[in-house]
PDB file of N, CA and C in Angstrom:
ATOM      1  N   UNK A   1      -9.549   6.615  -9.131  1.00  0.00           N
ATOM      2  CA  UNK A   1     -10.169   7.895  -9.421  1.00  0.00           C
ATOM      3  C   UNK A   1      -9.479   9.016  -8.652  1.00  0.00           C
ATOM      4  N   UNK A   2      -8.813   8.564  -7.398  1.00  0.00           N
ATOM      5  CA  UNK A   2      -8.560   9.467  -6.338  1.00  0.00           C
ATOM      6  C   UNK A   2      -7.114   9.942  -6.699  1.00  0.00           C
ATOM      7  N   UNK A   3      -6.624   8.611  -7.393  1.00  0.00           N
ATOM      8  CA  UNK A   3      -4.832   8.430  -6.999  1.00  0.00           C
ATOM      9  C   UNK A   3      -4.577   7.924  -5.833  1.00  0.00           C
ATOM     10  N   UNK A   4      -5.159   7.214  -5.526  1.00  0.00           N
ATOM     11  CA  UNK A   4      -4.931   6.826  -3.816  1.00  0.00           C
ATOM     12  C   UNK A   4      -5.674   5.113  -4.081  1.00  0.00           C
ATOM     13  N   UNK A   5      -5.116   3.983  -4.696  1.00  0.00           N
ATOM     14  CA  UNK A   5      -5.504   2.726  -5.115  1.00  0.00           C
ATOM     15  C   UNK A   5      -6.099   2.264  -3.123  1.00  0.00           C
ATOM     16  N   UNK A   6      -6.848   1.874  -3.233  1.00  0.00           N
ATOM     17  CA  UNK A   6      -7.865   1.227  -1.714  1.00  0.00           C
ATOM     18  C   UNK A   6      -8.352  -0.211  -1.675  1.00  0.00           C
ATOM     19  N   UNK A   7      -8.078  -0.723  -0.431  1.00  0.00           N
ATOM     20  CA  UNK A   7      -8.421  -1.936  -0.382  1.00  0.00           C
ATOM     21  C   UNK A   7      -9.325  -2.145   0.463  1.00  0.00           C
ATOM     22  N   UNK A   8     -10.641  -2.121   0.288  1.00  0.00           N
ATOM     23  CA  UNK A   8     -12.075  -2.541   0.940  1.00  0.00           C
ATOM     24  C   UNK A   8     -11.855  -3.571   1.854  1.00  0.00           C
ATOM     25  N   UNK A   9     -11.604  -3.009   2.962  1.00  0.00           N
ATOM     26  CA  UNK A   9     -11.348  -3.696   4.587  1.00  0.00           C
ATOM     27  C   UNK A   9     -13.142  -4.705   4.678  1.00  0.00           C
ATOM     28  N   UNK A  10     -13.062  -5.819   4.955  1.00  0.00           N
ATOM     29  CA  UNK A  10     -14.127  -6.314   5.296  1.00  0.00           C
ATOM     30  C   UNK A  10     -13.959  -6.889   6.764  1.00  0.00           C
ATOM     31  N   UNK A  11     -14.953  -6.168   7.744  1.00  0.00           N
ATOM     32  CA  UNK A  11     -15.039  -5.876   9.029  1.00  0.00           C
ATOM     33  C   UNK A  11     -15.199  -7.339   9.789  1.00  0.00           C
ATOM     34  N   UNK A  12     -15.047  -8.192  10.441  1.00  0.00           N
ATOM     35  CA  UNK A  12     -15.281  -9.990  10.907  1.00  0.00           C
ATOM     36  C   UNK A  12     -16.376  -9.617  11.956  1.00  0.00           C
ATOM     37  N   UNK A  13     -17.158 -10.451  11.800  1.00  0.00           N
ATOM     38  CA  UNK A  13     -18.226 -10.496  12.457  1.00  0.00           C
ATOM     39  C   UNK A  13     -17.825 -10.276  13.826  1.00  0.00           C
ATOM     40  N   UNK A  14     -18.645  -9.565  14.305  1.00  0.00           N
ATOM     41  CA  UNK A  14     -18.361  -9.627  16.187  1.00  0.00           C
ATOM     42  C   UNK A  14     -17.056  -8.390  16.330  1.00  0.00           C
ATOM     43  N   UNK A  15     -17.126  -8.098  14.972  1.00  0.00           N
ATOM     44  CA  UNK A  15     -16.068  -6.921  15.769  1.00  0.00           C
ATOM     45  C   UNK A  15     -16.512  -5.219  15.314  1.00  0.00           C
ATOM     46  N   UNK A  16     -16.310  -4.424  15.382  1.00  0.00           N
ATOM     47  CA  UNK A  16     -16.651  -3.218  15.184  1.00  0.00           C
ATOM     48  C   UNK A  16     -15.912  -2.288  15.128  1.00  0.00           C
ATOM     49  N   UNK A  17     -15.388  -1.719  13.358  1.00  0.00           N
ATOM     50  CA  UNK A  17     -14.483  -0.411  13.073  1.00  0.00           C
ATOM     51  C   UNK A  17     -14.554   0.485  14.115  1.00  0.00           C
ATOM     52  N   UNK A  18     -13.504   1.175  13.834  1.00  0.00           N
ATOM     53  CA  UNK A  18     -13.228   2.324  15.005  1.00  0.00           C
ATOM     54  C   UNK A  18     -14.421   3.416  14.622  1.00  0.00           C
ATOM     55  N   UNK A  19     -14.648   4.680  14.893  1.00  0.00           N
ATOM     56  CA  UNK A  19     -15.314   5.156  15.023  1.00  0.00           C
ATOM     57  C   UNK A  19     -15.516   6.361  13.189  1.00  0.00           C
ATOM     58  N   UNK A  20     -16.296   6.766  12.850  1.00  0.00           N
ATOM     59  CA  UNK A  20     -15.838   7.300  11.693  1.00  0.00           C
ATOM     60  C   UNK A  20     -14.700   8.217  11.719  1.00  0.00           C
ATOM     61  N   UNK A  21     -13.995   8.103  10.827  1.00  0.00           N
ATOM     62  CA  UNK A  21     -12.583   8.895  10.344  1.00  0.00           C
ATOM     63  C   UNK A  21     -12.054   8.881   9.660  1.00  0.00           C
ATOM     64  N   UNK A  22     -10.423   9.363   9.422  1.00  0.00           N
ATOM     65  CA  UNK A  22      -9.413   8.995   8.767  1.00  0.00           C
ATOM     66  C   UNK A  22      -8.091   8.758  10.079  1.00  0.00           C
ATOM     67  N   UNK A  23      -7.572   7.818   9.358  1.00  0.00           N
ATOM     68  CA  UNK A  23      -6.317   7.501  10.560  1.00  0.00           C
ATOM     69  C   UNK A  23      -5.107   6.770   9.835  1.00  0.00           C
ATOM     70  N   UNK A  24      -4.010   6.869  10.744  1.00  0.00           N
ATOM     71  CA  UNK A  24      -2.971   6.249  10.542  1.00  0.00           C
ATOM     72  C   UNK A  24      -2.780   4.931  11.185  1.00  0.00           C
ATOM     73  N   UNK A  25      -2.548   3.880  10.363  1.00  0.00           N
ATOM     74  CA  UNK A  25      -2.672   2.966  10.458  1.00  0.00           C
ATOM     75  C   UNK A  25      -1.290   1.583  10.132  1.00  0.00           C
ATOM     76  N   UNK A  26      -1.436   0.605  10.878  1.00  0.00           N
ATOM     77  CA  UNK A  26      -0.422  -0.338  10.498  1.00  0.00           C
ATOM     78  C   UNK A  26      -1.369  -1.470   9.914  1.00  0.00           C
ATOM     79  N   UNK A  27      -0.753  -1.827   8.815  1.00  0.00           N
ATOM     80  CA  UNK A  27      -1.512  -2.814   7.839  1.00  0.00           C
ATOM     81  C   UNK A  27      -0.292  -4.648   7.550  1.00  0.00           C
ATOM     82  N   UNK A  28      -1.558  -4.964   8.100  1.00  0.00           N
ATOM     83  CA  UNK A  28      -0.560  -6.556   7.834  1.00  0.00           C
ATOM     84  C   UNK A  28      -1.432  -7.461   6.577  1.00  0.00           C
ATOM     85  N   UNK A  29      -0.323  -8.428   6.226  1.00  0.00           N
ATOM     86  CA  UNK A  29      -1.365  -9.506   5.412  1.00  0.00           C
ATOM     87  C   UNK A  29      -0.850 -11.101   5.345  1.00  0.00           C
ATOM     88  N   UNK A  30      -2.180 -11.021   6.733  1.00  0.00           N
ATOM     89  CA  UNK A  30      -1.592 -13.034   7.266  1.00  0.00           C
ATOM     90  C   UNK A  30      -1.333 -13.601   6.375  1.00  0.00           C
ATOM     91  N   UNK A  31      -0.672 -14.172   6.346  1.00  0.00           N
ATOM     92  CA  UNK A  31      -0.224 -14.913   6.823  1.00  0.00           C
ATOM     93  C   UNK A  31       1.326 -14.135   7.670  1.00  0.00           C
ATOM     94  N   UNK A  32       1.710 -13.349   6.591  1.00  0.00           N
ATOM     95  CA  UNK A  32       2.997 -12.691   7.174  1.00  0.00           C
ATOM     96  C   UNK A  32       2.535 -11.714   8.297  1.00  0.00           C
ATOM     97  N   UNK A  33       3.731 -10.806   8.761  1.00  0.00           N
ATOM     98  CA  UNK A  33       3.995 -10.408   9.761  1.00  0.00           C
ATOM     99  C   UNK A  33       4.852  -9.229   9.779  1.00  0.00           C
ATOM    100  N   UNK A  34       4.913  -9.305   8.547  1.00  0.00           N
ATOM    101  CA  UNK A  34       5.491  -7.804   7.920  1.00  0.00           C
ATOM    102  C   UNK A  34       4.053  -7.027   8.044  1.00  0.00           C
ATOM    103  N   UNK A  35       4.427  -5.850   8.787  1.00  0.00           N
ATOM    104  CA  UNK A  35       3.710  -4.334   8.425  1.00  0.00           C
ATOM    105  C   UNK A  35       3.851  -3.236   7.495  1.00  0.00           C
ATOM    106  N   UNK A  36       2.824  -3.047   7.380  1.00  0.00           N
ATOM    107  CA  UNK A  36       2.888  -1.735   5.841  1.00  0.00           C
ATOM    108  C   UNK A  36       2.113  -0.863   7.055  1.00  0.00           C
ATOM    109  N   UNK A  37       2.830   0.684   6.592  1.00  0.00           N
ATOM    110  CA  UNK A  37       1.981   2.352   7.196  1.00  0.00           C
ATOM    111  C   UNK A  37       0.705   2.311   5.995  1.00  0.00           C
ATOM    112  N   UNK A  38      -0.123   2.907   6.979  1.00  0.00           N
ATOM    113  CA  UNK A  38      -1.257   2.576   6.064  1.00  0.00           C
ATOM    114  C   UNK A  38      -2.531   4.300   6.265  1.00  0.00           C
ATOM    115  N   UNK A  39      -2.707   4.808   4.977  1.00  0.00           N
ATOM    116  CA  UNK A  39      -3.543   5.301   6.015  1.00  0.00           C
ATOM    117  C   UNK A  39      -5.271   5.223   5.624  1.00  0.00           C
ATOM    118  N   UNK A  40      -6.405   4.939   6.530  1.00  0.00           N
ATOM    119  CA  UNK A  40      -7.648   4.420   6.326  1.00  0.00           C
ATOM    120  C   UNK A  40      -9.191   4.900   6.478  1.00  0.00           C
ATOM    121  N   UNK A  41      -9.716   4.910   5.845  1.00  0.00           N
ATOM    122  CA  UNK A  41     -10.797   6.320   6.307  1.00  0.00           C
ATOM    123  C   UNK A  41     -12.497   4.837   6.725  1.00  0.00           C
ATOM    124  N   UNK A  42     -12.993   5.741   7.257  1.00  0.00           N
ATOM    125  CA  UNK A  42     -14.197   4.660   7.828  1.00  0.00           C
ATOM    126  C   UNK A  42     -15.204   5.337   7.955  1.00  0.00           C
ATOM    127  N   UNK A  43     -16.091   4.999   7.147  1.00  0.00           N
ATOM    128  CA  UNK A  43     -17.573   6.221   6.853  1.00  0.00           C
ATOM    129  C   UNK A  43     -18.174   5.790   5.523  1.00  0.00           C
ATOM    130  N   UNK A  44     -19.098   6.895   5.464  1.00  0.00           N
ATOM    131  CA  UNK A  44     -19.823   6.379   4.585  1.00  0.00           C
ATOM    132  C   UNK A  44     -19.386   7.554   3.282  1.00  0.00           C
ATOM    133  N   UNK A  45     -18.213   7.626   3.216  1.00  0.00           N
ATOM    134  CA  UNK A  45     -17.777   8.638   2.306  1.00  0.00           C
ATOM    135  C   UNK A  45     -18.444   9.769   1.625  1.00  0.00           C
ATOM    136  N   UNK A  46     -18.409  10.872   2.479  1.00  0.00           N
ATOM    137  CA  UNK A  46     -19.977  11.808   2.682  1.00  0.00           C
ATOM    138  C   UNK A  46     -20.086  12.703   1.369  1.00  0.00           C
ATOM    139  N   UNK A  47     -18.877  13.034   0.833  1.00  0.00           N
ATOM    140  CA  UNK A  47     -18.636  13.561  -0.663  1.00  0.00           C
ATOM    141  C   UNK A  47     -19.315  13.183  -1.451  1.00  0.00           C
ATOM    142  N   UNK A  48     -19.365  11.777  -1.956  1.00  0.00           N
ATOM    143  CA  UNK A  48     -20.108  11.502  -2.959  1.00  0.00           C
ATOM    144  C   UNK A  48     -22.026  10.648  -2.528  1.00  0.00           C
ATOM    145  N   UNK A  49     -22.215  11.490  -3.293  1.00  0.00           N
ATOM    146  CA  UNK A  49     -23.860  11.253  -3.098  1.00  0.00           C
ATOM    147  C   UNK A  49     -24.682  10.083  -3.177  1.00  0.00           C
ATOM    148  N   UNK A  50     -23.535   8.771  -4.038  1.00  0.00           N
ATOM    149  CA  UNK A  50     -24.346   7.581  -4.025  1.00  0.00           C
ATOM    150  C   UNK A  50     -23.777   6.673  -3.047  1.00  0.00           C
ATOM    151  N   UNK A  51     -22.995   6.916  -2.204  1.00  0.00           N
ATOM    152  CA  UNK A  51     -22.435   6.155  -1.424  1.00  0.00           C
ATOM    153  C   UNK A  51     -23.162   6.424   0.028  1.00  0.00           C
ATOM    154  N   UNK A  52     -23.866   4.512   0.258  1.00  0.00           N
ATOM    155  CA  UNK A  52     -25.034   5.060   1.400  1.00  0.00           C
ATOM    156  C   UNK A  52     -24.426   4.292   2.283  1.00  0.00           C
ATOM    157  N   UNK A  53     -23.286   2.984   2.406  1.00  0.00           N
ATOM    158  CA  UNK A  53     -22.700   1.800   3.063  1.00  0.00           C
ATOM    159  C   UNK A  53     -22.047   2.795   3.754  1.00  0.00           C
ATOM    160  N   UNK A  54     -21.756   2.493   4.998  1.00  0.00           N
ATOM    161  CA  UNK A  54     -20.209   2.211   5.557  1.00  0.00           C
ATOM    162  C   UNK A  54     -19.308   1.533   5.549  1.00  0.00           C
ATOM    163  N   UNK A  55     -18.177   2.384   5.268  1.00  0.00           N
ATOM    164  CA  UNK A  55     -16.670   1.512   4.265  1.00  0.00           C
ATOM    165  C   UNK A  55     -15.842   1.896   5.747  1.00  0.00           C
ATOM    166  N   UNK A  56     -14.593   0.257   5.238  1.00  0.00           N
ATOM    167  CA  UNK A  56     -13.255   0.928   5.607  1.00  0.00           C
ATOM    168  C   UNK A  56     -12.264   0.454   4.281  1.00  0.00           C
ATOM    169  N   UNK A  57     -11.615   1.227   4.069  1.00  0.00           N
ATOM    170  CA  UNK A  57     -11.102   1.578   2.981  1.00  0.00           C
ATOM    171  C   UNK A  57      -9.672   1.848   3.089  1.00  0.00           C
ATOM    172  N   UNK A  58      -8.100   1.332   3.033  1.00  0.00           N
ATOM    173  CA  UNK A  58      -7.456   1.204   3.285  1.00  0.00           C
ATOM    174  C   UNK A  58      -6.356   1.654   1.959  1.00  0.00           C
ATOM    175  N   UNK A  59      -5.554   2.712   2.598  1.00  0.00           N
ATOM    176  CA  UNK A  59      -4.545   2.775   1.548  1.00  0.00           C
ATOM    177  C   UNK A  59      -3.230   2.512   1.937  1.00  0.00           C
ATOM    178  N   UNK A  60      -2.310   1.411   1.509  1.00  0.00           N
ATOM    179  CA  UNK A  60      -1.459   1.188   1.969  1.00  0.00           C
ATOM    180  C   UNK A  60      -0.063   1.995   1.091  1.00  0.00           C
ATOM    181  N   UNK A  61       0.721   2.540   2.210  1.00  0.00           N
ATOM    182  CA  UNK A  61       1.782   3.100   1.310  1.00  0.00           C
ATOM    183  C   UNK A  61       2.568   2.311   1.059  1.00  0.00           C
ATOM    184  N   UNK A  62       3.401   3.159  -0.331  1.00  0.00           N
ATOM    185  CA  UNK A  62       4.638   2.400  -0.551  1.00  0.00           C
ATOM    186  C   UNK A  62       3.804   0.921  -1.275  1.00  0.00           C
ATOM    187  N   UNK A  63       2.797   0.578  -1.614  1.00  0.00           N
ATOM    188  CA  UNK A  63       2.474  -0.958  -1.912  1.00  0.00           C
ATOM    189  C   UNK A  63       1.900  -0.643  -3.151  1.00  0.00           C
ATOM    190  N   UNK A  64       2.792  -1.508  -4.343  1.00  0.00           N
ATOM    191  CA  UNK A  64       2.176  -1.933  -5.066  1.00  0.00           C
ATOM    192  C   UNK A  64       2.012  -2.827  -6.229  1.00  0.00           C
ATOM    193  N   UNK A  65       0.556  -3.556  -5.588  1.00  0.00           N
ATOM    194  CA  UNK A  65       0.386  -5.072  -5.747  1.00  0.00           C
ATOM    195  C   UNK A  65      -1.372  -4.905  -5.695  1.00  0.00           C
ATOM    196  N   UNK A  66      -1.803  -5.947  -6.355  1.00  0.00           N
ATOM    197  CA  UNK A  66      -2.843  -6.493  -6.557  1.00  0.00           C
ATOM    198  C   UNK A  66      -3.537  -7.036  -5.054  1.00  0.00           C
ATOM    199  N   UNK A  67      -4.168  -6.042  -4.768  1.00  0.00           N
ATOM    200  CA  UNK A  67      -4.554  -6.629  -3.135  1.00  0.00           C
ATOM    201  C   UNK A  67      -6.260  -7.532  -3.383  1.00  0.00           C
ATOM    202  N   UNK A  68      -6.733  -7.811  -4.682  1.00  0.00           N
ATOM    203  CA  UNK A  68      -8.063  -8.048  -4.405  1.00  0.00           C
ATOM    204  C   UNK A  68      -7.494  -9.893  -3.747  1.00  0.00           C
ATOM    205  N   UNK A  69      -8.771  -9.997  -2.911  1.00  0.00           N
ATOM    206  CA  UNK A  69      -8.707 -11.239  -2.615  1.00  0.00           C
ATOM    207  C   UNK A  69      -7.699 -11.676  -1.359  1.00  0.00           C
ATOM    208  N   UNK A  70      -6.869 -10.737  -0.953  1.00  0.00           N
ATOM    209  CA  UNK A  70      -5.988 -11.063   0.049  1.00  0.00           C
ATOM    210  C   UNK A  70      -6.443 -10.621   1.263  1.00  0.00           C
ATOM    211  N   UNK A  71      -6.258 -11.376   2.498  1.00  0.00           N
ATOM    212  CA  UNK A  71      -6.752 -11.250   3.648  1.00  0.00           C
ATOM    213  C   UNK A  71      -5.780  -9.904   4.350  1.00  0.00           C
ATOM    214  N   UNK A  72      -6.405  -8.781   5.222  1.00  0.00           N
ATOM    215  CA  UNK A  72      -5.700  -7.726   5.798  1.00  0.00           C
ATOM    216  C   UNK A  72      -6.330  -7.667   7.003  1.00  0.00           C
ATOM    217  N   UNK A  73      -5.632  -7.094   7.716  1.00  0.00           N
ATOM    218  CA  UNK A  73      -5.674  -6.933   8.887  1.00  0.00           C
ATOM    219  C   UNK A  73      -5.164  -5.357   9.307  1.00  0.00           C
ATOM    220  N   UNK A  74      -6.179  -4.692   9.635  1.00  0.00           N
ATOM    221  CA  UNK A  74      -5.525  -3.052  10.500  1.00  0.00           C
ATOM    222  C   UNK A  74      -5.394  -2.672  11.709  1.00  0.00           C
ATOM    223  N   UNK A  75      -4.516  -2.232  12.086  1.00  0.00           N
ATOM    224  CA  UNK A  75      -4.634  -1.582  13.574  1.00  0.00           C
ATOM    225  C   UNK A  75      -4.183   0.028  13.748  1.00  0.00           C
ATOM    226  N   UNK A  76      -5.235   0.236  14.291  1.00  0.00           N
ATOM    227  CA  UNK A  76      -5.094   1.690  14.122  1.00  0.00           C
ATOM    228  C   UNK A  76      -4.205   1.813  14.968  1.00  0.00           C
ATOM    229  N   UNK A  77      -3.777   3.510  14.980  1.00  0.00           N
ATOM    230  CA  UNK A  77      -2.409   3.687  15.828  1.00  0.00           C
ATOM    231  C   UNK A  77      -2.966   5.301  16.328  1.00  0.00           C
ATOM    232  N   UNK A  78      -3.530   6.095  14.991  1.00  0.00           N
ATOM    233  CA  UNK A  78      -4.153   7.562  15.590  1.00  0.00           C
ATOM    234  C   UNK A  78      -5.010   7.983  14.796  1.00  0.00           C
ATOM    235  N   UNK A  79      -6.052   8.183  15.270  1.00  0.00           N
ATOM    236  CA  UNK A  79      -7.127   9.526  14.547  1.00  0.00           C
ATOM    237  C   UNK A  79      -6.539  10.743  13.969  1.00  0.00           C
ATOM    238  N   UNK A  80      -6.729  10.612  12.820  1.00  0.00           N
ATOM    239  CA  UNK A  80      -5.838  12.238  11.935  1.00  0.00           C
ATOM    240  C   UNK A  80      -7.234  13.057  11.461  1.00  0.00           C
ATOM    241  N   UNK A  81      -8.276  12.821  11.438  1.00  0.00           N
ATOM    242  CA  UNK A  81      -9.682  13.978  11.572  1.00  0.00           C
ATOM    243  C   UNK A  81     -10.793  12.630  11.644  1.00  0.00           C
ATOM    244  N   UNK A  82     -11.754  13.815  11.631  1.00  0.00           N
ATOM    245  CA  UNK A  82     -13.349  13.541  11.568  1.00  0.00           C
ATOM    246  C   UNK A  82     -13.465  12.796  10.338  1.00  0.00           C
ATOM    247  N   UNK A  83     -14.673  12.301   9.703  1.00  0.00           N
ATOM    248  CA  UNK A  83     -15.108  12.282   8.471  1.00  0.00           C
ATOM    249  C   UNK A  83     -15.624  13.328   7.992  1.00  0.00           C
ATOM    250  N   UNK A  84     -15.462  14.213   7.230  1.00  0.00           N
ATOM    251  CA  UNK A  84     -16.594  15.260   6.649  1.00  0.00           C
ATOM    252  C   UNK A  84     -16.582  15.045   5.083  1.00  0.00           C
ATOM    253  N   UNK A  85     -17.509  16.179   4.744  1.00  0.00           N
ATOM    254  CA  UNK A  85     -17.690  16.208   3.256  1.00  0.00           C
ATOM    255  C   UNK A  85     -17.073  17.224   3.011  1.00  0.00           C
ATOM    256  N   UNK A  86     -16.613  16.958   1.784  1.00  0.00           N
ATOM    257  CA  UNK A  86     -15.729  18.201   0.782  1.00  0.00           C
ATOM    258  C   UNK A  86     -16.723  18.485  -0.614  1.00  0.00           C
ATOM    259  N   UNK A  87     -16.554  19.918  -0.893  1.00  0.00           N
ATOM    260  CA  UNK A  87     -17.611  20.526  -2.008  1.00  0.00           C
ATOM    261  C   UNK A  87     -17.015  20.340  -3.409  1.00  0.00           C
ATOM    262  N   UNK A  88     -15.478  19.842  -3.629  1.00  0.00           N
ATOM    263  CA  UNK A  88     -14.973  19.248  -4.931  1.00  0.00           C
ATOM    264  C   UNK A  88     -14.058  18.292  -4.369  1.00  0.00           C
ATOM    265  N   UNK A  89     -13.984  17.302  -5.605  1.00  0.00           N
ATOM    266  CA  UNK A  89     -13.027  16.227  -6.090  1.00  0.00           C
ATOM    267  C   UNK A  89     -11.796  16.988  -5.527  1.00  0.00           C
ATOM    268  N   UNK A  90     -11.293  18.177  -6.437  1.00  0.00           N
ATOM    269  CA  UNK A  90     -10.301  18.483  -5.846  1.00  0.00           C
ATOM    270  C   UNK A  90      -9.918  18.911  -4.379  1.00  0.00           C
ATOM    271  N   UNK A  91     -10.630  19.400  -3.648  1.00  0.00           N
ATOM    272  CA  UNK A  91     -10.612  19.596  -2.453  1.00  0.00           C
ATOM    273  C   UNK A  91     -10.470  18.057  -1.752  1.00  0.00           C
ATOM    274  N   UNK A  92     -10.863  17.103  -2.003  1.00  0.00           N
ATOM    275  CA  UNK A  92     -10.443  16.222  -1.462  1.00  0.00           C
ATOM    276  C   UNK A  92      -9.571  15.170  -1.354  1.00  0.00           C
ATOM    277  N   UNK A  93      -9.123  15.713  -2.682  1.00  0.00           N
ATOM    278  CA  UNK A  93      -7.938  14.747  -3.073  1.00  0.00           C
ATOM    279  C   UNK A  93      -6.562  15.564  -2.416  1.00  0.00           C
ATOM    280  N   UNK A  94      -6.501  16.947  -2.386  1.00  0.00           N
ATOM    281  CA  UNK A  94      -5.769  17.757  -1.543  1.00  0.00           C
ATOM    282  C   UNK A  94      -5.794  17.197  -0.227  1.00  0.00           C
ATOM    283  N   UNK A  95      -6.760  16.786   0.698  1.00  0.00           N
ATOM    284  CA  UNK A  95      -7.012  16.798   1.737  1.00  0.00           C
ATOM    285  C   UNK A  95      -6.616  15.278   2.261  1.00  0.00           C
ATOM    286  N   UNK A  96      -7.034  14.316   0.947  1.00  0.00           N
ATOM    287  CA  UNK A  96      -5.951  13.050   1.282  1.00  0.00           C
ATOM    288  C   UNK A  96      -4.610  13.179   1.074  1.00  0.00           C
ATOM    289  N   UNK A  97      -4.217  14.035   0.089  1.00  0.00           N
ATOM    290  CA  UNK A  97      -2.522  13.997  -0.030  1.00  0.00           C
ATOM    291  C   UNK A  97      -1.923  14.164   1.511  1.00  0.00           C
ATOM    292  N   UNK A  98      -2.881  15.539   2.106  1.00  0.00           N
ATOM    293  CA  UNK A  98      -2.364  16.098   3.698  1.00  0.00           C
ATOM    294  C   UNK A  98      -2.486  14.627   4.279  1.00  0.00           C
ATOM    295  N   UNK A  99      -3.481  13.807   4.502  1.00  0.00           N
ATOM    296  CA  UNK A  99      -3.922  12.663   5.782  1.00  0.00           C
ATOM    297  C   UNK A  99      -2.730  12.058   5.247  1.00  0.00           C
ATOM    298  N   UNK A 100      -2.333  11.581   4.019  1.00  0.00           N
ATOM    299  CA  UNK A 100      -1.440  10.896   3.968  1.00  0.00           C
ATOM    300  C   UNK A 100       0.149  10.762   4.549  1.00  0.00           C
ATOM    301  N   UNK A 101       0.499  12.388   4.074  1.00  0.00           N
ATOM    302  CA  UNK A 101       1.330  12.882   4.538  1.00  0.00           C
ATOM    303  C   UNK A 101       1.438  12.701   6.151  1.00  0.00           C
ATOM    304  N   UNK A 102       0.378  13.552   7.290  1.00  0.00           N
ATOM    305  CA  UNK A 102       0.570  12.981   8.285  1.00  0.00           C
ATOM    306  C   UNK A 102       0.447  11.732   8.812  1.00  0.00           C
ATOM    307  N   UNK A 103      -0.131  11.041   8.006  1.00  0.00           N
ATOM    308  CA  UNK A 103       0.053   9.439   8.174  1.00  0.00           C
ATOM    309  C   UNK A 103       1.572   8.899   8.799  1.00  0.00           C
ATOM    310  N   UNK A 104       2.092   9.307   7.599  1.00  0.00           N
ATOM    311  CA  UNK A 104       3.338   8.592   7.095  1.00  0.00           C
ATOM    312  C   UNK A 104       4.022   9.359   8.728  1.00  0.00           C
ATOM    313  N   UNK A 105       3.820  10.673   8.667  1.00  0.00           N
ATOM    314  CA  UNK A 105       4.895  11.237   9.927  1.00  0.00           C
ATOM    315  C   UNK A 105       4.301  10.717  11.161  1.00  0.00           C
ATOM    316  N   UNK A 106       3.177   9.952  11.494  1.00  0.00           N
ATOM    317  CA  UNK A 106       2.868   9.327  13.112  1.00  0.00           C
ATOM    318  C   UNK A 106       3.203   8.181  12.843  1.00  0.00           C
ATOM    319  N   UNK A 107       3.514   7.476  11.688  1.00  0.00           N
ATOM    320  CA  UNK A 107       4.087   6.213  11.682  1.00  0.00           C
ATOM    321  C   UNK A 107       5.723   6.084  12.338  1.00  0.00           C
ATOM    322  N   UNK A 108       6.350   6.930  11.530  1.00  0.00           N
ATOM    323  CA  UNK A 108       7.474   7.067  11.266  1.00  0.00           C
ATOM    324  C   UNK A 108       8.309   7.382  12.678  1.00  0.00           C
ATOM    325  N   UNK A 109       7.091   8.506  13.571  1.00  0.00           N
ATOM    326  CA  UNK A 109       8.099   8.256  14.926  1.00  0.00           C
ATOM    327  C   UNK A 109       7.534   7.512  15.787  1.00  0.00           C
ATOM    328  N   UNK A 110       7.127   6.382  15.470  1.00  0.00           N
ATOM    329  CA  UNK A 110       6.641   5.039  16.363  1.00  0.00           C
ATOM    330  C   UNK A 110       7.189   3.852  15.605  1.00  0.00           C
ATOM    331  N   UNK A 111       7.971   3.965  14.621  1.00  0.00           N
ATOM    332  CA  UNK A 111       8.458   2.914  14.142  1.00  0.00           C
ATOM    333  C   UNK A 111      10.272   2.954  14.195  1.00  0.00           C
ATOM    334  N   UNK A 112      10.787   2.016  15.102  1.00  0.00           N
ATOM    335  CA  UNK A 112      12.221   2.198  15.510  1.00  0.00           C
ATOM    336  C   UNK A 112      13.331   1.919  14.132  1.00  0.00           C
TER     337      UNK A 112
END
């Protein structure tokens, strides 16, 4: 819907998402050990009105593949904002293009 395909992070018991946000992120999928830049928002996605859960929600760049069913793993690397709500679709799809964008640039100078 977004343009931004997401893979519904499911949290392992005993552990606890980072705090609500959006962030830049390194994304693995065990078995391997290859990393994907990733970037991931964690909230209860305040925009839309039927969404009452707290998600983490993962967009991996550069990937694309059929992620249902595959095990992931994230580690955050930086907080790029708050969670808030936006008053249109479009306003927020603008506002992921930006997270994305700086995504990709806090990856990029931490990755040799």
């Amino acid at each position: 819907m977004l343009g931004f395909p997401t893979a519904n992070v499911e949290v392992a018991e005993g552990e606890a998402p980072p705090v609500d946000g959006v962030y830049a992120c390194w994304i693995r999928f065990p078995p391997s050990e290859v990393r994907h830049g990733g970037t991931v928002s964690v909230g209860d996605n305040p925009t839309f009105d039927d969404v009452f859960d707290r998600r983490v929600e993962a967009y991996v760049h550069d990937l694309d593949e059929n992620l249902y069913g595959r095990a992931i793993t994230v580690e955050p690397v930086a907080m790029l904002r708050e969670m808030r709500r936006f008053d249109t679709l479009g306003e927020l799809i603008a506002r992921t293009e930006h997270d994305v964008r700086r995504s990709r640039a806090v990856l990029a100078r931490l990755d040799p």
